[in-house]
C-alpha atoms as a PDB file:
ATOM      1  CA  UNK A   1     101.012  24.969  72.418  1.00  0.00           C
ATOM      2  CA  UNK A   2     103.168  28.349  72.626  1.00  0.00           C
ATOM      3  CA  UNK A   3     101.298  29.480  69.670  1.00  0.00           C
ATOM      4  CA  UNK A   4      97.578  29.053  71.951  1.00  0.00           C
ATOM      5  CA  UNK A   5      99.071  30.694  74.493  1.00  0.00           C
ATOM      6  CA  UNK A   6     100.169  33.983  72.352  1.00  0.00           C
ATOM      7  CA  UNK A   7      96.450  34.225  70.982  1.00  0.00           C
ATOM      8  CA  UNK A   8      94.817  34.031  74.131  1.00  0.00           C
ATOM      9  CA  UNK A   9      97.276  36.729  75.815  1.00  0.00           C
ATOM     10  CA  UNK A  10      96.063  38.578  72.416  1.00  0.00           C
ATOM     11  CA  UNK A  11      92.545  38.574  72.749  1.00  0.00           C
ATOM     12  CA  UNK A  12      92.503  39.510  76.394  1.00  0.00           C
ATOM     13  CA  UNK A  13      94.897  42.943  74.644  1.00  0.00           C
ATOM     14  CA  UNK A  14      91.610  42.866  72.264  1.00  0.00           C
ATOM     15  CA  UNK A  15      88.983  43.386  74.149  1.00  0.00           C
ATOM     16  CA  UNK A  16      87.122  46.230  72.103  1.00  0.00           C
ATOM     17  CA  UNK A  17      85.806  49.609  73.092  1.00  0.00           C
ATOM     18  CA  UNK A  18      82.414  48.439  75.468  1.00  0.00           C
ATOM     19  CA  UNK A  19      81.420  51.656  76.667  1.00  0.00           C
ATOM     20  CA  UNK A  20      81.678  53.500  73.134  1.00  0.00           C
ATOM     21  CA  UNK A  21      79.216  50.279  71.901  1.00  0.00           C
ATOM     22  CA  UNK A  22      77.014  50.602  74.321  1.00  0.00           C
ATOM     23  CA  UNK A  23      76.645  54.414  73.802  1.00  0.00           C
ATOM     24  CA  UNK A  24      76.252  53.755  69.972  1.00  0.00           C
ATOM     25  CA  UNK A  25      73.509  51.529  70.960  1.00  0.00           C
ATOM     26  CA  UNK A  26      71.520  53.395  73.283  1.00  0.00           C
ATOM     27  CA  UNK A  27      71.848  56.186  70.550  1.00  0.00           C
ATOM     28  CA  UNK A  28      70.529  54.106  67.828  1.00  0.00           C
ATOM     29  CA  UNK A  29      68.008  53.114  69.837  1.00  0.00           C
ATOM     30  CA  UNK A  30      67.190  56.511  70.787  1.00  0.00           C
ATOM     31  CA  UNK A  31      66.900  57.295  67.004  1.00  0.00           C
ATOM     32  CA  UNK A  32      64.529  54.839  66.260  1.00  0.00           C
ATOM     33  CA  UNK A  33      62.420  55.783  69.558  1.00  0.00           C
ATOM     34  CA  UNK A  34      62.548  59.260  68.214  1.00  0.00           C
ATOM     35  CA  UNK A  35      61.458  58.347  64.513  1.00  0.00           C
ATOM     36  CA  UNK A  36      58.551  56.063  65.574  1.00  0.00           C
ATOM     37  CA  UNK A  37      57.654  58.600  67.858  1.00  0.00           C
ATOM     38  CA  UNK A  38      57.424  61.374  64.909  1.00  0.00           C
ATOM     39  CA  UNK A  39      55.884  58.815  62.109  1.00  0.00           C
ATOM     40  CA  UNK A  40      53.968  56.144  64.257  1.00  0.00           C
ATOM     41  CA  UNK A  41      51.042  56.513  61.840  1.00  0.00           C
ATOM     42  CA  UNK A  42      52.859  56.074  58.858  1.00  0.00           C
ATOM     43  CA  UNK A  43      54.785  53.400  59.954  1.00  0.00           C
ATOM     44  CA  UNK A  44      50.964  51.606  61.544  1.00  0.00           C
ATOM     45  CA  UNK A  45      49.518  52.295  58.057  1.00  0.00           C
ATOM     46  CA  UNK A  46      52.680  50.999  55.840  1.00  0.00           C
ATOM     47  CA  UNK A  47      52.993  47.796  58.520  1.00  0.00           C
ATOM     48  CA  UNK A  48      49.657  46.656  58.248  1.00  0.00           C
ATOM     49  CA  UNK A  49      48.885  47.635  54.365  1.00  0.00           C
ATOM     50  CA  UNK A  50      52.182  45.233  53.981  1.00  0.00           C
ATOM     51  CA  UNK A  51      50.667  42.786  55.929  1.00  0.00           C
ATOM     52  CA  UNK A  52      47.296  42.774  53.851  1.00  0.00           C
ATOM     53  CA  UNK A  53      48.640  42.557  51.232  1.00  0.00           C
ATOM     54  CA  UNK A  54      50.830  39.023  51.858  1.00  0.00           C
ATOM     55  CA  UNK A  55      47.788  37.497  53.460  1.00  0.00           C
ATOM     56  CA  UNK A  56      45.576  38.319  50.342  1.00  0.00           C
ATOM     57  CA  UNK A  57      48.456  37.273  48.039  1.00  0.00           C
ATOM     58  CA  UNK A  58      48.069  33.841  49.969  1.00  0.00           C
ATOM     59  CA  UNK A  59      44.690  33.437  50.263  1.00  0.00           C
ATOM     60  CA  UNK A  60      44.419  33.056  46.623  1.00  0.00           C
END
């Protein structure tokens, strides 16, 4: 039981770095905003070619 209680008072110690996570994520997802943003066409034209392609593969 004394070795439970040492993890637990462990992890509480380990609780991580929450606001540097939540920056990296609202940066990544500021990236990918920003990227979409600058190649939305591409990205429309590559999606849906993709797309056409694996319904006429299974359509045969």
């Amino acid at each position: 039981m004394s070795w439970l209680v040492g993890r637990i008072v462990r992890l509480r110690g380990d609780a991580g770095d929450v606001p540097g996570w939540v920056m990296v994520t609202v940066m990544t997802a500021g990236l990918v905003a920003a990227v979409f943003a600058v190649f939305r066409d591409a990205i429309v034209v590559a999606v849906q070619s993709a797309l056409e392609q694996v319904v006429s593969d299974t359509g045969r």
